[in-house]
Structure formats: structure tokens, C-alpha cells
N, C-alpha and C. Protein backbone atom coordinates (compact mmCIF):
# COMPACT_ATOMS: atom_id res chain seq x y z
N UNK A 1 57.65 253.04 96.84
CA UNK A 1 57.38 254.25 97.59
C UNK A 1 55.95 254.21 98.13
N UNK A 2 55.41 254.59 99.35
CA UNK A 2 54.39 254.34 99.96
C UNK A 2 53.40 255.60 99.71
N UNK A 3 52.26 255.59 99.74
CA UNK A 3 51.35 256.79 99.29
C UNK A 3 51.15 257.74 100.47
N UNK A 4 51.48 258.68 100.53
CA UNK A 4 51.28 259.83 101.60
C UNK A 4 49.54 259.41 101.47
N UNK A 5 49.01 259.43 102.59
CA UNK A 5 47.92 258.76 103.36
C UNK A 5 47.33 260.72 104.19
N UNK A 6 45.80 260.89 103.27
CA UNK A 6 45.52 262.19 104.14
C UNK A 6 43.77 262.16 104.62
N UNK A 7 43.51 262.02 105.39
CA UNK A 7 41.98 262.09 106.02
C UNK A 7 41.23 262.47 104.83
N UNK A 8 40.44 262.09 104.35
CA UNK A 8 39.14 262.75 104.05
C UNK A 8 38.73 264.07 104.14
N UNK A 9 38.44 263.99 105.27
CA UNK A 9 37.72 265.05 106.33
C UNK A 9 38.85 264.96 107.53
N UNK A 10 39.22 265.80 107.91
CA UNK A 10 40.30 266.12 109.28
C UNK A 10 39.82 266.19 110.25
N UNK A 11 39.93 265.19 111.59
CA UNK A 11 39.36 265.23 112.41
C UNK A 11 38.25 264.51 113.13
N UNK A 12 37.88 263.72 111.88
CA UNK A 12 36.36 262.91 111.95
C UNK A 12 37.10 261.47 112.42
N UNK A 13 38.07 260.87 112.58
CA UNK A 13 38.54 260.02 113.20
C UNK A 13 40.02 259.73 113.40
N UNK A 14 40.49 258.79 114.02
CA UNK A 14 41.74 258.71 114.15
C UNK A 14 42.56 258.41 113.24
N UNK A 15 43.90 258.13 113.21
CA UNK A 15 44.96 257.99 112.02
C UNK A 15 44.57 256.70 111.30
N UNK A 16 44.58 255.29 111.98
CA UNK A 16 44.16 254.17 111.92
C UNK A 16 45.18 253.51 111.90
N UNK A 17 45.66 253.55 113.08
CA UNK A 17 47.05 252.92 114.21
C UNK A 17 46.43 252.23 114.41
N UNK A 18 46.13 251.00 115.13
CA UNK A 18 46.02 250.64 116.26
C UNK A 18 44.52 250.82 117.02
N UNK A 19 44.06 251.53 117.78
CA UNK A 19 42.32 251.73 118.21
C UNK A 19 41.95 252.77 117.13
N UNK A 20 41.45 252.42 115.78
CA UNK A 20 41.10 252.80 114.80
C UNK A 20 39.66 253.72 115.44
N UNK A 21 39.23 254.68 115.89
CA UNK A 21 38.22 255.13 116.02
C UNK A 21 37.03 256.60 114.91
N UNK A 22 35.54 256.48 114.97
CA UNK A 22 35.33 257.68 114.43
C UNK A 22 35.14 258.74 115.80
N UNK A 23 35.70 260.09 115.44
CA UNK A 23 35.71 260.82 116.87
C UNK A 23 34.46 261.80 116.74
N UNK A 24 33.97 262.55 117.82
CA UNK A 24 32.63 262.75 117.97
C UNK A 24 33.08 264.14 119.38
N UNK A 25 32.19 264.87 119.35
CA UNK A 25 32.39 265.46 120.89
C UNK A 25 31.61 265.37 121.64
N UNK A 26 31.76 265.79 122.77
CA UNK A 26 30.83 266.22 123.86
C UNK A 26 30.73 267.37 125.06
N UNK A 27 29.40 267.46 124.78
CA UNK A 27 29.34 268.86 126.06
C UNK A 27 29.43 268.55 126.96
N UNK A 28 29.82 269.57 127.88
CA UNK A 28 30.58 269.26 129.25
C UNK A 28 29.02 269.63 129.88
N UNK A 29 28.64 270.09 129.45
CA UNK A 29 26.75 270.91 130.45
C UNK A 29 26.00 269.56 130.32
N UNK A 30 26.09 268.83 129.26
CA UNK A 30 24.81 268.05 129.08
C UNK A 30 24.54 266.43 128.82
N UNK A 31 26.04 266.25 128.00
CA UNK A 31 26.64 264.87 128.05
C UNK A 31 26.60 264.36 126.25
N UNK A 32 25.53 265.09 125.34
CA UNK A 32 25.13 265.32 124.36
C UNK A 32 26.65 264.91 123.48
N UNK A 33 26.44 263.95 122.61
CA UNK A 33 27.03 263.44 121.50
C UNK A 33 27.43 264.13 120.12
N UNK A 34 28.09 264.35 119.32
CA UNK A 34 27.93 264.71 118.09
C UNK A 34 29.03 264.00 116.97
N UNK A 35 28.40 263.90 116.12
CA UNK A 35 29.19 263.22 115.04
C UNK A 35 28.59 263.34 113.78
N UNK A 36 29.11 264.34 112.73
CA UNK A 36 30.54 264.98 113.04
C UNK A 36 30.28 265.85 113.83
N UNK A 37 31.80 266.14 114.44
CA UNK A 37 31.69 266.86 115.44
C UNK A 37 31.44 268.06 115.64
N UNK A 38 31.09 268.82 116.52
CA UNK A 38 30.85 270.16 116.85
C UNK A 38 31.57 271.09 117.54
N UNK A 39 32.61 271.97 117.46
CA UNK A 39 33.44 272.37 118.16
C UNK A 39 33.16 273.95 118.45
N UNK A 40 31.81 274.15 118.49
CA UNK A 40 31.16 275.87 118.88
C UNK A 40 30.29 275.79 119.46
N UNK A 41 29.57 274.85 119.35
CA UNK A 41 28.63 275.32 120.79
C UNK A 41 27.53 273.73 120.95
N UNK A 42 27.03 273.28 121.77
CA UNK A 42 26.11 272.23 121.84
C UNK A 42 24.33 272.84 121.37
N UNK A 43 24.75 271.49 120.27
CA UNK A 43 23.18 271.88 119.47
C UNK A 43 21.71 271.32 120.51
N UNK A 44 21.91 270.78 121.16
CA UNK A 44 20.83 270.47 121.76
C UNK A 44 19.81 271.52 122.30
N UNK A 45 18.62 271.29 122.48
CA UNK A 45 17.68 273.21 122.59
C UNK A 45 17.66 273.44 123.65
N UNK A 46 17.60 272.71 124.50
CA UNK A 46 17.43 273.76 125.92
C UNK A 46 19.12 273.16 126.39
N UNK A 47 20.12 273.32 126.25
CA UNK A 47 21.19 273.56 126.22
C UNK A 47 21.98 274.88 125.91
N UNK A 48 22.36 275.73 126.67
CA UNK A 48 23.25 276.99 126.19
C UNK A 48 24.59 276.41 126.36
N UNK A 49 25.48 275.28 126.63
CA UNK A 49 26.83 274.94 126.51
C UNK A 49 27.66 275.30 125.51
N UNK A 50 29.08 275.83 125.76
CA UNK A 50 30.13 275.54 124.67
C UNK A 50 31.45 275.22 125.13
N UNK A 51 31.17 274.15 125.90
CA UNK A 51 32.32 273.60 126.26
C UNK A 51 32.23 271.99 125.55
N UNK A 52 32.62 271.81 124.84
CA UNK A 52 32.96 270.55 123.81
C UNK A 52 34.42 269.57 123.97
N UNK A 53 34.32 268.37 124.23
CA UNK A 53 35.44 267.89 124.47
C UNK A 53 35.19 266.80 123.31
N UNK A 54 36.68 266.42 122.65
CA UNK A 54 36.49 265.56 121.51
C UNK A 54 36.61 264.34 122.16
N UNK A 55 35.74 262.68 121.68
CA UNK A 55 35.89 261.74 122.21
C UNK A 55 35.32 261.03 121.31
N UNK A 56 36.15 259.70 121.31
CA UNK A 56 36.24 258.33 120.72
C UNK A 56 34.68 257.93 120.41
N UNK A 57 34.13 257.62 119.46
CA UNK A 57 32.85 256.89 119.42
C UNK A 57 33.03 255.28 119.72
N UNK A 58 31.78 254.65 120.29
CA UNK A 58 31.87 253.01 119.90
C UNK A 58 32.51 252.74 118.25
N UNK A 59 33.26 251.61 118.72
CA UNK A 59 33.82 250.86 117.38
C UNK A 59 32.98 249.73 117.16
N UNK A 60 31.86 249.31 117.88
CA UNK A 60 31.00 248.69 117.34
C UNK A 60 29.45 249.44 117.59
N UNK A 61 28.20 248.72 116.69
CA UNK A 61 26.84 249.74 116.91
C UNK A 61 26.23 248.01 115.85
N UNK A 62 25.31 248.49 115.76
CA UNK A 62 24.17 247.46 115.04
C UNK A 62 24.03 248.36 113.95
N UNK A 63 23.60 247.42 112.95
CA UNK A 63 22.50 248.26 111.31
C UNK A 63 21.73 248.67 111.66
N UNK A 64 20.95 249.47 111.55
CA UNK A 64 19.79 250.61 111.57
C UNK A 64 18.88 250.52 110.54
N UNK A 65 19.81 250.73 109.23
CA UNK A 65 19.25 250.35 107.98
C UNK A 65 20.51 250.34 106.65
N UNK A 66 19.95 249.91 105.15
CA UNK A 66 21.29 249.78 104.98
C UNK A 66 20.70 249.86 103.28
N UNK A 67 21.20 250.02 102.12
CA UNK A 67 21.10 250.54 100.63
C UNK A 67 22.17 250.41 100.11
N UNK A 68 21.71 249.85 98.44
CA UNK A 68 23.33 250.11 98.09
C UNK A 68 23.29 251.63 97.01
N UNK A 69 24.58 252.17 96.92
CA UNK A 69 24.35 253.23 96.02
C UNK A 69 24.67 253.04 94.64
N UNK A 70 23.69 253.42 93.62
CA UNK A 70 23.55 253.36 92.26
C UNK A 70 24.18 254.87 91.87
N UNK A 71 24.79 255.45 92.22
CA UNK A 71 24.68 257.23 91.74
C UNK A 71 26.48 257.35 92.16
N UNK A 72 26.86 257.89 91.64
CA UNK A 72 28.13 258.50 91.64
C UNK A 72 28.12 259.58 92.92
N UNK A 73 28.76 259.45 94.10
CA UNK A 73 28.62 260.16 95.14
C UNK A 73 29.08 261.28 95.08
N UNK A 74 28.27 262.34 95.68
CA UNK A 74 28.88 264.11 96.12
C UNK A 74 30.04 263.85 96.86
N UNK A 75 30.88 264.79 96.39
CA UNK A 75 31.95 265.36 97.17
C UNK A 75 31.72 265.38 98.78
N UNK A 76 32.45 265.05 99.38
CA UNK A 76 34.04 264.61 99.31
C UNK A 76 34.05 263.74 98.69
N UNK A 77 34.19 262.76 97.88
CA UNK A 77 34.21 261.60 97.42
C UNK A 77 34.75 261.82 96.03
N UNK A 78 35.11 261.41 95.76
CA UNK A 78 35.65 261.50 93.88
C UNK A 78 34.61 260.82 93.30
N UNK A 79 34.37 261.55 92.28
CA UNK A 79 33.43 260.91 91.72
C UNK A 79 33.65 261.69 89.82
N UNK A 80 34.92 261.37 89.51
CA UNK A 80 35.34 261.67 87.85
C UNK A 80 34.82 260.45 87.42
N UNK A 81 33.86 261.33 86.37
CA UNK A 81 33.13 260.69 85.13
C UNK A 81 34.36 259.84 84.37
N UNK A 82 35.54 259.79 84.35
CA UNK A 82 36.32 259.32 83.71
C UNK A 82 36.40 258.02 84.66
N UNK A 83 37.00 257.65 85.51
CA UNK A 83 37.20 257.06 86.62
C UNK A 83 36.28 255.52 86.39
N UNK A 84 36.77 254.50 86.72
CA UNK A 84 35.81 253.54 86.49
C UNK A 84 35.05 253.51 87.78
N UNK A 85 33.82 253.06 88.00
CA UNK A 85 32.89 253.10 89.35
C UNK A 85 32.16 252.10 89.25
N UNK A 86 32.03 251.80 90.65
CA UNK A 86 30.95 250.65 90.85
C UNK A 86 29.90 251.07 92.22
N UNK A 87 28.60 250.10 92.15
CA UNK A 87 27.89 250.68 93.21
C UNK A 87 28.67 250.52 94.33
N UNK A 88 27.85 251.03 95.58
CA UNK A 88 28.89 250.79 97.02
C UNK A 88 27.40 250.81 97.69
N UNK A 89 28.01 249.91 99.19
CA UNK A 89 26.83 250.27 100.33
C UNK A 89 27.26 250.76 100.98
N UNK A 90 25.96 251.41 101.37
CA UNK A 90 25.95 252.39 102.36
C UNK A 90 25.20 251.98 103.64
N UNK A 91 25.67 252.69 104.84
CA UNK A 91 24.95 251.42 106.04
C UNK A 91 24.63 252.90 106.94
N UNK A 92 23.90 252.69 107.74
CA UNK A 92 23.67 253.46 108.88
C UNK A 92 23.39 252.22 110.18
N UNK A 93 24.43 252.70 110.73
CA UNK A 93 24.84 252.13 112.35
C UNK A 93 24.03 252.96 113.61
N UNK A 94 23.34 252.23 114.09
CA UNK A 94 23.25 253.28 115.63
C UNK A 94 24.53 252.69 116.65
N UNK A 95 24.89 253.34 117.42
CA UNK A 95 25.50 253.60 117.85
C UNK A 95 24.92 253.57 119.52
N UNK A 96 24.71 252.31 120.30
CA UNK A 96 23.46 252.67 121.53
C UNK A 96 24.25 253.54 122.36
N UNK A 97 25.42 253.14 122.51
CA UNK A 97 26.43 254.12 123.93
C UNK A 97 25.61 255.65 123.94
N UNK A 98 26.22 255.66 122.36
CA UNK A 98 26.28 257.59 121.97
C UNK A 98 24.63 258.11 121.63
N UNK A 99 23.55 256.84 121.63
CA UNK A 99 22.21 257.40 121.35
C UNK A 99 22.40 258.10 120.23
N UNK A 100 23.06 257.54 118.91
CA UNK A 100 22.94 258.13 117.64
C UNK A 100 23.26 257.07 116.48
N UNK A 101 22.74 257.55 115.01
CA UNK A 101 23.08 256.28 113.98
C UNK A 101 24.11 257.41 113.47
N UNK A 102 25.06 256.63 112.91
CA UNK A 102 26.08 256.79 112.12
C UNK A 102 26.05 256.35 110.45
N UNK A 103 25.71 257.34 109.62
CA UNK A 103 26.43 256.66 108.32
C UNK A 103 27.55 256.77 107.39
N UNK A 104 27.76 255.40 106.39
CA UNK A 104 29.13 255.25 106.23
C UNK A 104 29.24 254.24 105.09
N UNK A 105 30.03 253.95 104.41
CA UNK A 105 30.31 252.94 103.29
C UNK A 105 30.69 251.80 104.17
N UNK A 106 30.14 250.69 103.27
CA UNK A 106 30.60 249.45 103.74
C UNK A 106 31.87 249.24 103.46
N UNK A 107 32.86 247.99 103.82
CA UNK A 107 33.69 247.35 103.74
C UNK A 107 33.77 247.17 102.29
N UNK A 108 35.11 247.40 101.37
CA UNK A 108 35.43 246.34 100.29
C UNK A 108 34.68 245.13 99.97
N UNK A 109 33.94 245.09 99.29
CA UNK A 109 33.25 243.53 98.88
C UNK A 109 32.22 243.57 99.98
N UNK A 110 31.33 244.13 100.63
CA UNK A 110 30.31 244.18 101.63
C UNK A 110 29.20 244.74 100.61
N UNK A 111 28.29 243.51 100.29
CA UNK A 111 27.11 243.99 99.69
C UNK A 111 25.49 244.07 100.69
N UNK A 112 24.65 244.49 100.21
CA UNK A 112 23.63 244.40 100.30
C UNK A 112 22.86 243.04 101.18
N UNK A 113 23.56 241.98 100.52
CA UNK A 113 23.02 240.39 100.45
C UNK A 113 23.96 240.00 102.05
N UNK A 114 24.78 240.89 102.36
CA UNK A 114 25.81 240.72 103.64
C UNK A 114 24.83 241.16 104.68
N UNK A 115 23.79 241.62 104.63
CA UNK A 115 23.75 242.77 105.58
C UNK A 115 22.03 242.43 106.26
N UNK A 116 21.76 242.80 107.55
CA UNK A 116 20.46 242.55 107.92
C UNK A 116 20.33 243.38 109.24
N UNK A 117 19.20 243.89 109.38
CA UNK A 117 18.98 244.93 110.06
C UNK A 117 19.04 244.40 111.39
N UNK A 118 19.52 245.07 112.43
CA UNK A 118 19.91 244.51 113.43
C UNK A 118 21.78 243.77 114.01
N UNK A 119 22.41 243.08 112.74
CA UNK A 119 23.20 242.74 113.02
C UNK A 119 24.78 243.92 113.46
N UNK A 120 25.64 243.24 114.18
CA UNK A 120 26.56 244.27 114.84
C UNK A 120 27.29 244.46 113.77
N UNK A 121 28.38 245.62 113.51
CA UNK A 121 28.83 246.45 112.60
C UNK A 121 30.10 246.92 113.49
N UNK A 122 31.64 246.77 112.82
CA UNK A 122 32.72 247.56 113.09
C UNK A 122 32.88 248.12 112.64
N UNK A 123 33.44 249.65 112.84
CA UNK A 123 34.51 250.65 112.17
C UNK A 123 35.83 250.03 111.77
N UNK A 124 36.02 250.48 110.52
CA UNK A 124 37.24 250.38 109.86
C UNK A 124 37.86 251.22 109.17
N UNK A 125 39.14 251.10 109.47
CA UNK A 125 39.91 252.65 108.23
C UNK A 125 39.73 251.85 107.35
N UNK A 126 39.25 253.16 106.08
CA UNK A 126 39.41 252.45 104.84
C UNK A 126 40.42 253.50 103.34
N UNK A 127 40.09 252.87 103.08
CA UNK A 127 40.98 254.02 101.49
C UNK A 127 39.57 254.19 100.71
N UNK A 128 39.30 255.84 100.55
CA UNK A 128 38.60 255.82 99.46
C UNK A 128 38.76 256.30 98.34
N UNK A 129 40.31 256.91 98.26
CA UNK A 129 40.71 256.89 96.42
C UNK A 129 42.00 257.14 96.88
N UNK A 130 42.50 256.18 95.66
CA UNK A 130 43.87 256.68 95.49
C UNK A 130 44.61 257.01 94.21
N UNK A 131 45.28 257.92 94.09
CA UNK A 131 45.82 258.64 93.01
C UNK A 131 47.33 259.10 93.06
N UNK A 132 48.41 259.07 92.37
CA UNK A 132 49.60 259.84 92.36
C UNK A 132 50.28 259.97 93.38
N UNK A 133 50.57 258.69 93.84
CA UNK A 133 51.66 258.40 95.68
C UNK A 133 50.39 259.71 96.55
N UNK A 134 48.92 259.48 96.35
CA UNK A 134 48.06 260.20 96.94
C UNK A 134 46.85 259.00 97.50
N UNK A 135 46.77 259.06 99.16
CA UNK A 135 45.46 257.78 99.47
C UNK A 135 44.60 258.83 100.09
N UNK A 136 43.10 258.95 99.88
CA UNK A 136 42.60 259.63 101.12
C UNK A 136 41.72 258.56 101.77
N UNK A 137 41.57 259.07 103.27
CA UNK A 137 41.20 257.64 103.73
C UNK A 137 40.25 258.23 104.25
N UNK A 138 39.23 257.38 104.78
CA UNK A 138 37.81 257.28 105.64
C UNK A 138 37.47 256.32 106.11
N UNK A 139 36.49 255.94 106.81
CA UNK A 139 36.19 254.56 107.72
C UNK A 139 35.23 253.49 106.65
N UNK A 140 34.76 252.39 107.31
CA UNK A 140 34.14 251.79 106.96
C UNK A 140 33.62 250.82 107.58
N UNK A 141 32.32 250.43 107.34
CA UNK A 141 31.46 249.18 108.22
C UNK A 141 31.69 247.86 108.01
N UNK A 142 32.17 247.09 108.86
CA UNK A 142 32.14 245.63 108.69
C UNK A 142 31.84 244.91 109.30
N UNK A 143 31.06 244.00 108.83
CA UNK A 143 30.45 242.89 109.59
C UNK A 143 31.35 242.37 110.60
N UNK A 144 30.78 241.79 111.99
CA UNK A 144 31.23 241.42 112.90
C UNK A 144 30.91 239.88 112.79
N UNK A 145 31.46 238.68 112.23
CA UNK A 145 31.84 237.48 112.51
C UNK A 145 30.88 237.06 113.45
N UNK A 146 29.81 236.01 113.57
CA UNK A 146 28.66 235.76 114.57
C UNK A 146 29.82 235.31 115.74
N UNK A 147 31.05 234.35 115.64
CA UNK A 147 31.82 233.93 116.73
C UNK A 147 32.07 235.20 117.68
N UNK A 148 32.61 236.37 116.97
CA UNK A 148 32.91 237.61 117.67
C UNK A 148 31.96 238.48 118.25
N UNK A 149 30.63 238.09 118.00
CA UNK A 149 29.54 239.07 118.45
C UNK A 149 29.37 239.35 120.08
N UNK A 150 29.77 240.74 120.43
CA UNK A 150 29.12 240.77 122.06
C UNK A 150 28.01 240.49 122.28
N UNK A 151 27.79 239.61 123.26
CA UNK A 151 26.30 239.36 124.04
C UNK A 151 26.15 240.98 124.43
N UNK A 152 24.62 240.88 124.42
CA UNK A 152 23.89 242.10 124.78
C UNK A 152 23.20 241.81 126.33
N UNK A 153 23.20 242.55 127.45
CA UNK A 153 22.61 241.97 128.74
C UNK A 153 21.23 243.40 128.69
């Protein structure tokens, strides 16, 4: 029997069909990015907009910077003291399209020793707990293969 599969967070990206994306909006007044998204009004200051349209972020961005976590993470995240745990990394991506960094857990088996500031970074659906024919899912960063790397012009 397969695990009924439920977002994390609703809304923060796609199902993870196929163009696996994290989604983000934008104002129609100003062009202004957000992630997570904003669906009341554009935060930017000399902006009065509230016209918000939801849209696809880059599926790739570079490291920004990157840590691994020693601490049992806040909610959303499960984090039962019972539960066995291990550290995880954590990465922050910029994102150049959207002029913003993104952060996020690494990939399964993506440590610290993987990782160097500057190098390119994919989105990935990932599972971050599963329990009782129960998965909740969220994304995750993974290294981009030097063969696969876009040239930058």
C-alpha cells in the first residue's frame, strides 16, 4: 500500500510530477518576488500593490552559504524526542533570476564536506517524515554534477 503523500506546507511548491518546482509570487505593479509566498499585498515599501500572481521559482540558484544542523528542528518538522535523529544540512541558495536566497535541507546523504560556496544547487522533492501509510514532503538541495553545470554568460 503506498503512503498518502501531503505537502508540508501547502502551496510552497508543486506536487513533484515531473517540473518539480518551489512556487513564489509576484506583483503585477512591481515585478517583486516572494518566497514563501505572499498572497495580500506586495511587501516591498514604496509599493502599494495587491495584485499577486503565483509563479514557478528557478530550479537551479548557487550556495550562498551553507551549515550543518546539530539541534532538533522547530516545527514544521518533526522533531519527537523519541524518534531517532541525525544532523542535516542546511543550505541557502540565491536564486539570481528571482534576486533572492532560498533556504532549505540538503539532499539525503548531502553533507557539509559536499558543499562550497558558490557552486550550482537543484530543487528536489523530498520526504521529510514518514509515519503510518503518512509521507510529508518538502524540497531539497542537490548538487548539480560539474558535467551538468550551466555556463554562466
Amino acid at each position: 500500500m503506498a503512503s498518502a503523500r501531503t505537502p508540508v506546507v501547502a502551496g510552497w511548491f508543486t506536487s513533484g510530477d515531473g517540473d518539480f518546482r518551489l512556487l513564489g509570487t509576484r506583483c503585477r505593479a512591481c515585478g517583486a518576488v516572494y518566497f514563501p509566498r505572499e498572497d495580500t499585498f506586495c511587501r516591498a515599501p514604496r509599493c502599494a500593490g495587491e495584485e499577486l500572481d503565483e509563479v514557478p521559482l528557478s530550479r537551479r540558484g548557487r550556495v550562498w552559504s551553507y551549515t550543518d544542523g546539530r539541534y532538533r528542528p522547530p516545527a514544521p518538522y518533526p522533531s519527537d524526542p523519541a524518534r531517532d535523529w541525525a544532523p542535516y544540512t542546511l543550505i541557502a541558495v540565491e536564486l539570481a533570476a528571482e534576486r533572492m536566497v532560498v533556504l532549505g535541507q540538503g539532499a539525503p546523504g548531502v553533507t557539509v564536506a559536499d558543499l562550497a560556496v558558490g557552486m550550482e544547487v537543484e530543487v528536489v522533492p523530498g520526504v521529510l517524515a514518514g509515519e503510518g501509510g503518512q509521507s510529508w514532503t518538502t524540497w531539497h538541495w542537490l548538487p548539480v554534477p560539474a558535467e551538468d553545470v550551466e555556463e554562466s554568460s
